[in-house]
PDB file of N, CA and C in Angstrom:
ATOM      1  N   UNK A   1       0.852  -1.175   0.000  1.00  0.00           N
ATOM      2  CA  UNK A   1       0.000   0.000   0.000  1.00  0.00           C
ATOM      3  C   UNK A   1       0.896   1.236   0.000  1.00  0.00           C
ATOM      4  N   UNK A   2       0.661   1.731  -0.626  1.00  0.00           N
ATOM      5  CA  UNK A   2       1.722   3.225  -1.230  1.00  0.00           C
ATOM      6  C   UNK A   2       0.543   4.761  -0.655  1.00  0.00           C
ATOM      7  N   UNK A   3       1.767   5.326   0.036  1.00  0.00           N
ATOM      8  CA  UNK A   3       1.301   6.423   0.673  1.00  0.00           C
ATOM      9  C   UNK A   3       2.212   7.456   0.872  1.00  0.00           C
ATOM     10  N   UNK A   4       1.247   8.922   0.624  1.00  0.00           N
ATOM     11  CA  UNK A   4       2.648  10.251   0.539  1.00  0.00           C
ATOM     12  C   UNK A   4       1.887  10.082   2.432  1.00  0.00           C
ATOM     13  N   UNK A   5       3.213  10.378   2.673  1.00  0.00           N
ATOM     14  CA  UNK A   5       3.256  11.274   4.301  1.00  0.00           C
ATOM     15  C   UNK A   5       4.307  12.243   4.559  1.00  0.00           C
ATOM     16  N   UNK A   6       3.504  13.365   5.280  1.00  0.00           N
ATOM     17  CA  UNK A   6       4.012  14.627   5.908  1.00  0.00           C
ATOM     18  C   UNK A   6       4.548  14.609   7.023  1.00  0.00           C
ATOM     19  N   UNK A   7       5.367  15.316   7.367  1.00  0.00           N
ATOM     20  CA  UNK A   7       5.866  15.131   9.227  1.00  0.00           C
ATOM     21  C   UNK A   7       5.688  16.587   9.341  1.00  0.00           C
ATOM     22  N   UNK A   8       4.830  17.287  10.368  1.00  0.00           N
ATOM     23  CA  UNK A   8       4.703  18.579  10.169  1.00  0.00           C
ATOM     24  C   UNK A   8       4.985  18.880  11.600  1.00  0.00           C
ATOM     25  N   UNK A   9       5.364  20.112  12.400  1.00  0.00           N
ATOM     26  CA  UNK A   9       6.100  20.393  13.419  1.00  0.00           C
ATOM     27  C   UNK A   9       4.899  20.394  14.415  1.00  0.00           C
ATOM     28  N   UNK A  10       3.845  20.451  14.024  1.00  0.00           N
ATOM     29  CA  UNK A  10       2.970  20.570  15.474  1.00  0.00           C
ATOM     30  C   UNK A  10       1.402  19.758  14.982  1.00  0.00           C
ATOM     31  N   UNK A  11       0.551  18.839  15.847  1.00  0.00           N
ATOM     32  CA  UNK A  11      -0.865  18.867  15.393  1.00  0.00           C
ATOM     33  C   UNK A  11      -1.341  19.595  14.801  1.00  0.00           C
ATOM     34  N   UNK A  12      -1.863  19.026  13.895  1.00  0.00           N
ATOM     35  CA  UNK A  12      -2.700  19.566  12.323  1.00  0.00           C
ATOM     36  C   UNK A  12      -3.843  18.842  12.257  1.00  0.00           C
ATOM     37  N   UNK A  13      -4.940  20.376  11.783  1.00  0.00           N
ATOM     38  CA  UNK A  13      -6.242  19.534  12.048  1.00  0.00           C
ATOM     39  C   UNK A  13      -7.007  20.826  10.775  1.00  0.00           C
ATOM     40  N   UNK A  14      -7.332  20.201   9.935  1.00  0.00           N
ATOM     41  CA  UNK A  14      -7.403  21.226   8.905  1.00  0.00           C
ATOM     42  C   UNK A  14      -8.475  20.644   7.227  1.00  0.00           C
ATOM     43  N   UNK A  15      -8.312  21.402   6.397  1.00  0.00           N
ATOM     44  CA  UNK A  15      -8.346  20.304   4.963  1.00  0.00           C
ATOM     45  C   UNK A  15      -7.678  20.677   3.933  1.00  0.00           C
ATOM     46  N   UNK A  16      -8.536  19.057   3.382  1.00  0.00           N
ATOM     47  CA  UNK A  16      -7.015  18.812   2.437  1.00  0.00           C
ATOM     48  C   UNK A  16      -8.134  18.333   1.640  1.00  0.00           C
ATOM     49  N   UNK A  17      -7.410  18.968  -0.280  1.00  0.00           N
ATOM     50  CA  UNK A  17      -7.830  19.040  -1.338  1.00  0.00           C
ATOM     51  C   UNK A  17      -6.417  18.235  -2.329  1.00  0.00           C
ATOM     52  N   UNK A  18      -7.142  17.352  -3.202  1.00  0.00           N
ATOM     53  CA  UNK A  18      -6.086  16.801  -4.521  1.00  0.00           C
ATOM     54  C   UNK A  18      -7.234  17.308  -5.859  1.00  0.00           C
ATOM     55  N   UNK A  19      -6.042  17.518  -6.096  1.00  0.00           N
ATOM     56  CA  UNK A  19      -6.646  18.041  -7.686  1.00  0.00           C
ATOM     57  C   UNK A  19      -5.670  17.655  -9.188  1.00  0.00           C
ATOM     58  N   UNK A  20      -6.142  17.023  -9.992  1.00  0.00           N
ATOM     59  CA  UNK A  20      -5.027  16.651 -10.888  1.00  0.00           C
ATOM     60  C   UNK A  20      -4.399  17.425 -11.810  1.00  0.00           C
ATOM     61  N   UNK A  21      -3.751  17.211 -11.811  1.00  0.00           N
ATOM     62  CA  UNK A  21      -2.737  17.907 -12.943  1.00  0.00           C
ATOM     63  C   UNK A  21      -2.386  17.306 -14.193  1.00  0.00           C
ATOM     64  N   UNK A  22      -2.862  16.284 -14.469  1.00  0.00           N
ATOM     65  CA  UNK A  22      -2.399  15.281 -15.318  1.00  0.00           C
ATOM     66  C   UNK A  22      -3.667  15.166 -16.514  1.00  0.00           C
ATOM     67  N   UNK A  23      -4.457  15.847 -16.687  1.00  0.00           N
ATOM     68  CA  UNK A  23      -5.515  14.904 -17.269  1.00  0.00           C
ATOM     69  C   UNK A  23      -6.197  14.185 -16.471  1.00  0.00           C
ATOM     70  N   UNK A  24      -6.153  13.258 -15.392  1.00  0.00           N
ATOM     71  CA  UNK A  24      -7.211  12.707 -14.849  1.00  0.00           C
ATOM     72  C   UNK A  24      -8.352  13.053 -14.506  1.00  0.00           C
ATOM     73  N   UNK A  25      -9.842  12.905 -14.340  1.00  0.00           N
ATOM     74  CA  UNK A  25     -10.775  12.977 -14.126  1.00  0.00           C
ATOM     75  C   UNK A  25     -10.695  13.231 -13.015  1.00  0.00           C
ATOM     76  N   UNK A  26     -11.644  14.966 -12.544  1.00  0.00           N
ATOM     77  CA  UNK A  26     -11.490  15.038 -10.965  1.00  0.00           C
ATOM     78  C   UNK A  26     -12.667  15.383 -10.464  1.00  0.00           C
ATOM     79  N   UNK A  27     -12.703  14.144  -9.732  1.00  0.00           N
ATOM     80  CA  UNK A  27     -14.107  13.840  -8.554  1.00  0.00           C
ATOM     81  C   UNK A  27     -14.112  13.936  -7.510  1.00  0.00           C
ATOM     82  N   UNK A  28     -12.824  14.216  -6.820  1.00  0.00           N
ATOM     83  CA  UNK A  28     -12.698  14.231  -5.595  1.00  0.00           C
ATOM     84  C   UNK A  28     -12.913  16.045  -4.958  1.00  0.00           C
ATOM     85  N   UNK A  29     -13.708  15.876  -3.376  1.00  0.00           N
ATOM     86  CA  UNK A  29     -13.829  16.934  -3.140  1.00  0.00           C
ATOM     87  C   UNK A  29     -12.929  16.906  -1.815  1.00  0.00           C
ATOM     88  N   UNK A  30     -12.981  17.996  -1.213  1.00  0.00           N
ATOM     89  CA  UNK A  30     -11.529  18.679  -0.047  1.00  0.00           C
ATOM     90  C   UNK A  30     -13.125  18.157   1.276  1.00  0.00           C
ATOM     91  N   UNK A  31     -12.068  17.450   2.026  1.00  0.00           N
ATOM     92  CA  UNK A  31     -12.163  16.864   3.164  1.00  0.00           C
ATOM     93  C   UNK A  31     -11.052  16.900   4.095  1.00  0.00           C
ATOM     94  N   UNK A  32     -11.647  16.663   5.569  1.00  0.00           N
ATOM     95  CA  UNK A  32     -11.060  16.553   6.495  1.00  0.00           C
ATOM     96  C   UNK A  32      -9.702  16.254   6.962  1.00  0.00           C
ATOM     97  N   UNK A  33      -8.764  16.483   7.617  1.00  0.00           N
ATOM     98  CA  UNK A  33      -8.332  15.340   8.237  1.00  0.00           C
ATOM     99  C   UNK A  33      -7.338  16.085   9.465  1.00  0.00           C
ATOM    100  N   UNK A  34      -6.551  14.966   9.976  1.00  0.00           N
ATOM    101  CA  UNK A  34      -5.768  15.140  11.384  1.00  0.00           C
ATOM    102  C   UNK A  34      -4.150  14.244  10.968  1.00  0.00           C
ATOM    103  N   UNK A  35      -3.688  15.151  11.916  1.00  0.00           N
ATOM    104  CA  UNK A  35      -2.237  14.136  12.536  1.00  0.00           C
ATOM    105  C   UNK A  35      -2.707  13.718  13.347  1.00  0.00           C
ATOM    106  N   UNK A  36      -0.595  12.031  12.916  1.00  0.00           N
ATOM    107  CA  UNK A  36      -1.740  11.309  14.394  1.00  0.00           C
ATOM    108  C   UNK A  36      -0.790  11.988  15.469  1.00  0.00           C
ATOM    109  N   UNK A  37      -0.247  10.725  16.823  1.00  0.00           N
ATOM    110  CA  UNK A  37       0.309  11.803  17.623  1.00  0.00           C
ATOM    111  C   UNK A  37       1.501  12.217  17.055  1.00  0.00           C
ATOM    112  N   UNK A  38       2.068  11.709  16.175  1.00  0.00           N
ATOM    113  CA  UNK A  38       3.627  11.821  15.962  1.00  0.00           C
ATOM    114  C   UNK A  38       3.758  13.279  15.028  1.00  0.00           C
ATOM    115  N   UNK A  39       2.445  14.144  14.511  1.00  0.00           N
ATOM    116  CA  UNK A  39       2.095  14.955  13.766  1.00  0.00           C
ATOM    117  C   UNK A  39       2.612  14.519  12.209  1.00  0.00           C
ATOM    118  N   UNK A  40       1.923  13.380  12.354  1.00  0.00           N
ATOM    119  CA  UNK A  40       2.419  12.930  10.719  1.00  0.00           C
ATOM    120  C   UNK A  40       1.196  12.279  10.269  1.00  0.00           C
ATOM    121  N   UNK A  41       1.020  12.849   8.951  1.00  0.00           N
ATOM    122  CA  UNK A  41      -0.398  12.960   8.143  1.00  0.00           C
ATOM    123  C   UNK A  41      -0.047  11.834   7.087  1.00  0.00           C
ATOM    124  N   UNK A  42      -0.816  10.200   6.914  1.00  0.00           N
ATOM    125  CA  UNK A  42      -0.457   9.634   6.047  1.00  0.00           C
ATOM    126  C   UNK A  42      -1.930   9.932   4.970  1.00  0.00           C
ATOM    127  N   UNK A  43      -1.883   9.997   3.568  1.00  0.00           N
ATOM    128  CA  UNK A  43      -2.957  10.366   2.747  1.00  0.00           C
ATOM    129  C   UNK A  43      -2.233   8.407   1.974  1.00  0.00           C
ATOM    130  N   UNK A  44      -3.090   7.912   2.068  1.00  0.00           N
ATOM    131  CA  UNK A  44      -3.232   7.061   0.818  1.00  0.00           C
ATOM    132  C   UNK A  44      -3.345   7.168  -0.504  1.00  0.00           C
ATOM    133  N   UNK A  45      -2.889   6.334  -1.750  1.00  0.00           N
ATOM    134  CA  UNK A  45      -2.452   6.810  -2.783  1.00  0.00           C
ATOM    135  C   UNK A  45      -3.135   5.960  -3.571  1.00  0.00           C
ATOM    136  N   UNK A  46      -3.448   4.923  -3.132  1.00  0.00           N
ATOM    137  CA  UNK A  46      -4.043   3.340  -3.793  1.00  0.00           C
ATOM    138  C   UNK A  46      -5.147   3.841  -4.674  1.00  0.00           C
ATOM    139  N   UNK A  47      -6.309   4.559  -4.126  1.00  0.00           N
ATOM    140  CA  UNK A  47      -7.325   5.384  -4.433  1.00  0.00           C
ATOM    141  C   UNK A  47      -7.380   6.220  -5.727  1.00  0.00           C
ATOM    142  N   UNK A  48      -6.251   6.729  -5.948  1.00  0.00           N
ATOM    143  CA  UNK A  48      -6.013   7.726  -6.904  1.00  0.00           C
ATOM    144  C   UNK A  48      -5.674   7.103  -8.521  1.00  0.00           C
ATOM    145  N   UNK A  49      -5.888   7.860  -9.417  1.00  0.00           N
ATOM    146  CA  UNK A  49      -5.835   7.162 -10.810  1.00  0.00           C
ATOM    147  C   UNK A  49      -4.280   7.973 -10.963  1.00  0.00           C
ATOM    148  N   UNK A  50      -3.123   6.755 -12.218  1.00  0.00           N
ATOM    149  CA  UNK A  50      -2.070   7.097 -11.629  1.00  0.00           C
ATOM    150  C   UNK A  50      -2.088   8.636 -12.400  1.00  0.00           C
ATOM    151  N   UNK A  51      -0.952   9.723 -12.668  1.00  0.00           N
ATOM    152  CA  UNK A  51      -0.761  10.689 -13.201  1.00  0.00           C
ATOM    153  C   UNK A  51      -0.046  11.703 -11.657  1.00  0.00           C
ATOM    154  N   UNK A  52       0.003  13.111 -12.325  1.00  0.00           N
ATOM    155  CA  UNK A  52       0.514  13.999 -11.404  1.00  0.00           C
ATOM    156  C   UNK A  52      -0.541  14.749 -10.577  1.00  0.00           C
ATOM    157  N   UNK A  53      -0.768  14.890  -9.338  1.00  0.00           N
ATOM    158  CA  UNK A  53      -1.696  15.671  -8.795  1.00  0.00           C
ATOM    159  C   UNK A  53      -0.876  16.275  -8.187  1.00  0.00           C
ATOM    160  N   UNK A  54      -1.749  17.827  -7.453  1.00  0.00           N
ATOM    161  CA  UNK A  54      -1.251  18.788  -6.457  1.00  0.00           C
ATOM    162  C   UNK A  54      -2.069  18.260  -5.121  1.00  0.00           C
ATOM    163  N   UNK A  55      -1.554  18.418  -3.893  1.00  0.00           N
ATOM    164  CA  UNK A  55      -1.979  17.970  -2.922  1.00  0.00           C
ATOM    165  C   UNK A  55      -2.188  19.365  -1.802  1.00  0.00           C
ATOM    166  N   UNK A  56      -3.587  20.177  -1.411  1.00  0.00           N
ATOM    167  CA  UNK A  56      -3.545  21.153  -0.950  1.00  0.00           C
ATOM    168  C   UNK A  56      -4.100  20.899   0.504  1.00  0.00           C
ATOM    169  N   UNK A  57      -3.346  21.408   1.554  1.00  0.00           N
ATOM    170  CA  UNK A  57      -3.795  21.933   2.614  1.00  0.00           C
ATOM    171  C   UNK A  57      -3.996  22.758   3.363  1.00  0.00           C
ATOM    172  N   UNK A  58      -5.039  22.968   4.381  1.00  0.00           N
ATOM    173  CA  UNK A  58      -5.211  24.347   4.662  1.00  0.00           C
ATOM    174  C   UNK A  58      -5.315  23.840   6.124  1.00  0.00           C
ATOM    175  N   UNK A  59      -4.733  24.768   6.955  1.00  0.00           N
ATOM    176  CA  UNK A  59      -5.219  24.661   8.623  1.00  0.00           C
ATOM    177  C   UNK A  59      -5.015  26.050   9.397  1.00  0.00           C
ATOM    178  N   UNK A  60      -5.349  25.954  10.229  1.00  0.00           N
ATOM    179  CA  UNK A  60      -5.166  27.024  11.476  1.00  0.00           C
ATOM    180  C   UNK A  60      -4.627  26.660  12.798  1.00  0.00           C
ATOM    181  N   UNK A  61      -3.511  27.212  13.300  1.00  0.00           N
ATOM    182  CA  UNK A  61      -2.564  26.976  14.194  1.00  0.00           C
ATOM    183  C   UNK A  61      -2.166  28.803  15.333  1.00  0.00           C
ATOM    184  N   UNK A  62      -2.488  28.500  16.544  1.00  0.00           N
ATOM    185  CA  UNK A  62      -2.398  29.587  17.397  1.00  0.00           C
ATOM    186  C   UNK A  62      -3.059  30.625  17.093  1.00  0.00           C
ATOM    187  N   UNK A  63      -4.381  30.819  15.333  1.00  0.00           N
ATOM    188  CA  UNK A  63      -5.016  31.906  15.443  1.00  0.00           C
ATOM    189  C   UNK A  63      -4.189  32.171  14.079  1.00  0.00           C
ATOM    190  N   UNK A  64      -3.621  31.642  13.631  1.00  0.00           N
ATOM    191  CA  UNK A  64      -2.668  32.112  12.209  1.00  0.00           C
ATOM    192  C   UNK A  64      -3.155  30.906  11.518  1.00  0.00           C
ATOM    193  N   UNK A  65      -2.915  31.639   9.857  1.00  0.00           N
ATOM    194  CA  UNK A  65      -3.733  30.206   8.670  1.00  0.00           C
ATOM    195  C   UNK A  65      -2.342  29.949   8.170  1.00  0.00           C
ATOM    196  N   UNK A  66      -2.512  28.469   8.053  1.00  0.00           N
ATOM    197  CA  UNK A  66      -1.080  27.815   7.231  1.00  0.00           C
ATOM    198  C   UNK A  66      -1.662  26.837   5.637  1.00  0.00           C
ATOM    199  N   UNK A  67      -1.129  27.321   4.960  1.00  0.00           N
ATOM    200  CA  UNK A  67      -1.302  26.540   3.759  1.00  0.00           C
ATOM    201  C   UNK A  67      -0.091  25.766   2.943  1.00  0.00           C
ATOM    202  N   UNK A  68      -0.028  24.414   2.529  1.00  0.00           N
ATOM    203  CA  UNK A  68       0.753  23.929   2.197  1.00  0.00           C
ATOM    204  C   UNK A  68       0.367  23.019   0.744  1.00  0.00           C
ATOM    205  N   UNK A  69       1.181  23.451  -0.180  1.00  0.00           N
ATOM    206  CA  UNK A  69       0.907  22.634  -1.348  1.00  0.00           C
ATOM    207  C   UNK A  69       2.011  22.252  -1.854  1.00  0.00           C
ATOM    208  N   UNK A  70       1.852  20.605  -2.863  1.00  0.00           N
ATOM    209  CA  UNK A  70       2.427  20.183  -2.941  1.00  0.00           C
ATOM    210  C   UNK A  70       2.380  19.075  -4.202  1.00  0.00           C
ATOM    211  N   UNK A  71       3.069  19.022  -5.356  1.00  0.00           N
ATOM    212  CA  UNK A  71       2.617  17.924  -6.056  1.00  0.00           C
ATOM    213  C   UNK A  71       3.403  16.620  -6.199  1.00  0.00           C
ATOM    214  N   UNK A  72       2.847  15.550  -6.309  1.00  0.00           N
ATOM    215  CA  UNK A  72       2.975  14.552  -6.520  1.00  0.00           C
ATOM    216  C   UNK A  72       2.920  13.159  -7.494  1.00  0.00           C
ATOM    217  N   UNK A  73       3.682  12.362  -8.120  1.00  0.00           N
ATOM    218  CA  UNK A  73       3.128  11.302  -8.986  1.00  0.00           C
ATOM    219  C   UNK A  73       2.558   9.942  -7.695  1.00  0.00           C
ATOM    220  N   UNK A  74       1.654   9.859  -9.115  1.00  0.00           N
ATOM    221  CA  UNK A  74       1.229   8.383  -8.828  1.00  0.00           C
ATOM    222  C   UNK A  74       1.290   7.205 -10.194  1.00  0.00           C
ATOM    223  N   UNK A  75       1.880   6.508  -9.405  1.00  0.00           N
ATOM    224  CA  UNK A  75       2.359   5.431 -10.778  1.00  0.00           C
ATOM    225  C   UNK A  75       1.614   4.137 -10.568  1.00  0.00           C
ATOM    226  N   UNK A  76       0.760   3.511 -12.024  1.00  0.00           N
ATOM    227  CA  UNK A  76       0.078   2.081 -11.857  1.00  0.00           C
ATOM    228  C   UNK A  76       1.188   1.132 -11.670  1.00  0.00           C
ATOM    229  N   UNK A  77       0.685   0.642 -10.818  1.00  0.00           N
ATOM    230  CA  UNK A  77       1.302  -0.072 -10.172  1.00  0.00           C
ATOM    231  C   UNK A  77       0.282  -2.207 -10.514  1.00  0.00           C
ATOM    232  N   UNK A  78       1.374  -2.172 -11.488  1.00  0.00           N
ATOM    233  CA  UNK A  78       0.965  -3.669 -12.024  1.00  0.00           C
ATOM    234  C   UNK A  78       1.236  -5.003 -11.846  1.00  0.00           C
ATOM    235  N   UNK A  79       2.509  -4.592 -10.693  1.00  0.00           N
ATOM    236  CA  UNK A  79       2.867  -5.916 -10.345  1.00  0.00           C
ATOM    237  C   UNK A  79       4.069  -6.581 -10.984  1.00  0.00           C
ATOM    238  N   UNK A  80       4.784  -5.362 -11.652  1.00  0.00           N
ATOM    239  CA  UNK A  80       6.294  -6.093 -12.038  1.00  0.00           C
ATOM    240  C   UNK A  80       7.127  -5.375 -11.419  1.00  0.00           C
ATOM    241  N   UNK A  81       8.603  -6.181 -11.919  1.00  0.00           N
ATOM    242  CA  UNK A  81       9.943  -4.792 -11.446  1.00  0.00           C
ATOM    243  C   UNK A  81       9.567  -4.267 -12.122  1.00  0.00           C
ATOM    244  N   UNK A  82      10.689  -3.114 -11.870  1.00  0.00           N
ATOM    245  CA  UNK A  82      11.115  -1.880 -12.763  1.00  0.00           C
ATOM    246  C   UNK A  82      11.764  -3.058 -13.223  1.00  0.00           C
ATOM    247  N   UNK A  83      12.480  -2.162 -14.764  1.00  0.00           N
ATOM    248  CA  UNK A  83      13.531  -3.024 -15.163  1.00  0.00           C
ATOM    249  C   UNK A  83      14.951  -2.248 -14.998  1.00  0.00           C
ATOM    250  N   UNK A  84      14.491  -0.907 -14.789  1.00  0.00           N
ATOM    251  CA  UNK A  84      16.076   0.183 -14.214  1.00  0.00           C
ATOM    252  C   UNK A  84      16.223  -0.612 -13.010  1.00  0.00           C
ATOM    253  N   UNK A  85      15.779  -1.455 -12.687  1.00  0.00           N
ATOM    254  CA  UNK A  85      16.789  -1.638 -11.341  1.00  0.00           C
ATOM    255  C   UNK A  85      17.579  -2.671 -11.362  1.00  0.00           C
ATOM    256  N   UNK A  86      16.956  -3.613 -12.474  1.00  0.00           N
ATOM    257  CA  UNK A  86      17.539  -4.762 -12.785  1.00  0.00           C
ATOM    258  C   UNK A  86      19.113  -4.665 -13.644  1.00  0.00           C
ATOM    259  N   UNK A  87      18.590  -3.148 -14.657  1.00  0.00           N
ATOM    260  CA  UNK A  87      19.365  -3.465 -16.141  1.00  0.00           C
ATOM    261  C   UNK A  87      20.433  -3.435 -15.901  1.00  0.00           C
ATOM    262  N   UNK A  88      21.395  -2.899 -14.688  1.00  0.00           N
ATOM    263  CA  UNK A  88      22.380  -2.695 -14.515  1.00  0.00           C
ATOM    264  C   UNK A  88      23.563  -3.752 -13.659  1.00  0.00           C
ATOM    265  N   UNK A  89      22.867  -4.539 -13.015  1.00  0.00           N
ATOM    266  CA  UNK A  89      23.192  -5.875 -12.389  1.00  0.00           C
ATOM    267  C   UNK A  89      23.155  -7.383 -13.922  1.00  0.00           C
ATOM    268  N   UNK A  90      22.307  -6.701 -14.642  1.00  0.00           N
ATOM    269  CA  UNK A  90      22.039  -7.738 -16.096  1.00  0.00           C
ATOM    270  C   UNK A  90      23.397  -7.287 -16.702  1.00  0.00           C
ATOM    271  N   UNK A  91      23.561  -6.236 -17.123  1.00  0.00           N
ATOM    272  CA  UNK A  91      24.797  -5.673 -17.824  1.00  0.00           C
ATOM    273  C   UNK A  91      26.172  -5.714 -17.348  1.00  0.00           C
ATOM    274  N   UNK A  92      25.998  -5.964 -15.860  1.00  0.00           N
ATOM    275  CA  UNK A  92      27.423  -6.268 -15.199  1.00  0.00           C
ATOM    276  C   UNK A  92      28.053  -7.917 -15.351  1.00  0.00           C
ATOM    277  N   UNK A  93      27.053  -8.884 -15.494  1.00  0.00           N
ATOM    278  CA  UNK A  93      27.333 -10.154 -15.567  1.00  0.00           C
ATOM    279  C   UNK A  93      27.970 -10.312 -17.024  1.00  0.00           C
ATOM    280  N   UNK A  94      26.917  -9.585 -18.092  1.00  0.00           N
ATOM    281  CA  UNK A  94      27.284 -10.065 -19.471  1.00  0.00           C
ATOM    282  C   UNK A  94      28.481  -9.953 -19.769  1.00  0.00           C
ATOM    283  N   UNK A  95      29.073  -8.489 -19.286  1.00  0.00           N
ATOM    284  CA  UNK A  95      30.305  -8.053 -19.826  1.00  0.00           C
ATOM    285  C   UNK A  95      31.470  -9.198 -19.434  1.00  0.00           C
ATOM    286  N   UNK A  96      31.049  -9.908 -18.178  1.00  0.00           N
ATOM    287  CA  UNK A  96      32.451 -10.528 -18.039  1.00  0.00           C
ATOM    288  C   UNK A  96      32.461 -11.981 -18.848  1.00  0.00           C
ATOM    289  N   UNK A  97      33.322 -12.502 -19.148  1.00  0.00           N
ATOM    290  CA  UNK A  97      33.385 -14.390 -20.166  1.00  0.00           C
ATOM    291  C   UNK A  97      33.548 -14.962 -18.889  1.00  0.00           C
ATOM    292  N   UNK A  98      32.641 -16.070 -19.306  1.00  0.00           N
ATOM    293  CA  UNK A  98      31.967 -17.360 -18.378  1.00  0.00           C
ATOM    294  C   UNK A  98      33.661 -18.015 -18.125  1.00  0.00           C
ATOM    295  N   UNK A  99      33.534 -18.184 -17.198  1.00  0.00           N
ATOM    296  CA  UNK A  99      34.954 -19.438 -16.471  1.00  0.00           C
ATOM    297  C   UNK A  99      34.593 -20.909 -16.241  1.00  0.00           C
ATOM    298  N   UNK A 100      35.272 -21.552 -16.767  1.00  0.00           N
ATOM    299  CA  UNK A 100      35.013 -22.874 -16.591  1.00  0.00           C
ATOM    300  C   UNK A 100      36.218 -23.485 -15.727  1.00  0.00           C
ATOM    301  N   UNK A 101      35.669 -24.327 -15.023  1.00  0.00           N
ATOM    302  CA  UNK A 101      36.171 -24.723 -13.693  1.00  0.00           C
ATOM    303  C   UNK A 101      36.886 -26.288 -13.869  1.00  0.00           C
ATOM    304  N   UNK A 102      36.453 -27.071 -14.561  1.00  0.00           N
ATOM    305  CA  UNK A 102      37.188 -27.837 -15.905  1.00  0.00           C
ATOM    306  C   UNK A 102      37.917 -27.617 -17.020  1.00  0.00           C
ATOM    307  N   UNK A 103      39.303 -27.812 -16.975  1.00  0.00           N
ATOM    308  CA  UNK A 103      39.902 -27.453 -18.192  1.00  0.00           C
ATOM    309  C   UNK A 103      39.924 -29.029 -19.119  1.00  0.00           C
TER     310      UNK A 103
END
């Protein structure tokens, strides 16, 4: 399960708006939410169709308004590697000639 999280310096209790940037279809409306105690806000990502969104929040802290925005990808996620992570461990073997342990 893939999730953006914030670590923000004090309890946050405010809302929060995504809006896409990508072309995706946007249905979603600005809702609620909280830190937990650690003041860290996890938003789930699973939900979202993949592309780039902005992620907006708004709260109020000591009587002062804080706003924070922020964008983000989301990538479909299908169930393979990457292959950048592979290609380079693939390319290190080829280069060297096989040894045979029998002459």
């Amino acid at each position: 399960m893939k999730a953006l999280r914030l670590i923000l310096d004090h309890p946050v209790k405010g809302n929060l708006r995504l809006r896409p940037l990508s072309g995706q279809e946007s249905q979603f409306k600005p809702r609620d939410f909280e830190t937990d105690a650690a003041h860290v806000l996890k938003i789930e990502k699973d939900w979202l169709e993949s592309g780039t969104w902005e992620l907006v929040l708004e709260w109020e802290h000591e009587g002062r308004s804080f706003q924070h925005t922020q964008a983000f990808g989301v990538e479909e996620d299908n169930g393979l590697f990457k292959t950048s992570l592979y290609a380079e461990a693939s390319l290190f073997h080829s280069r060297h000639p096989l040894h045979c342990i029998n002459h």
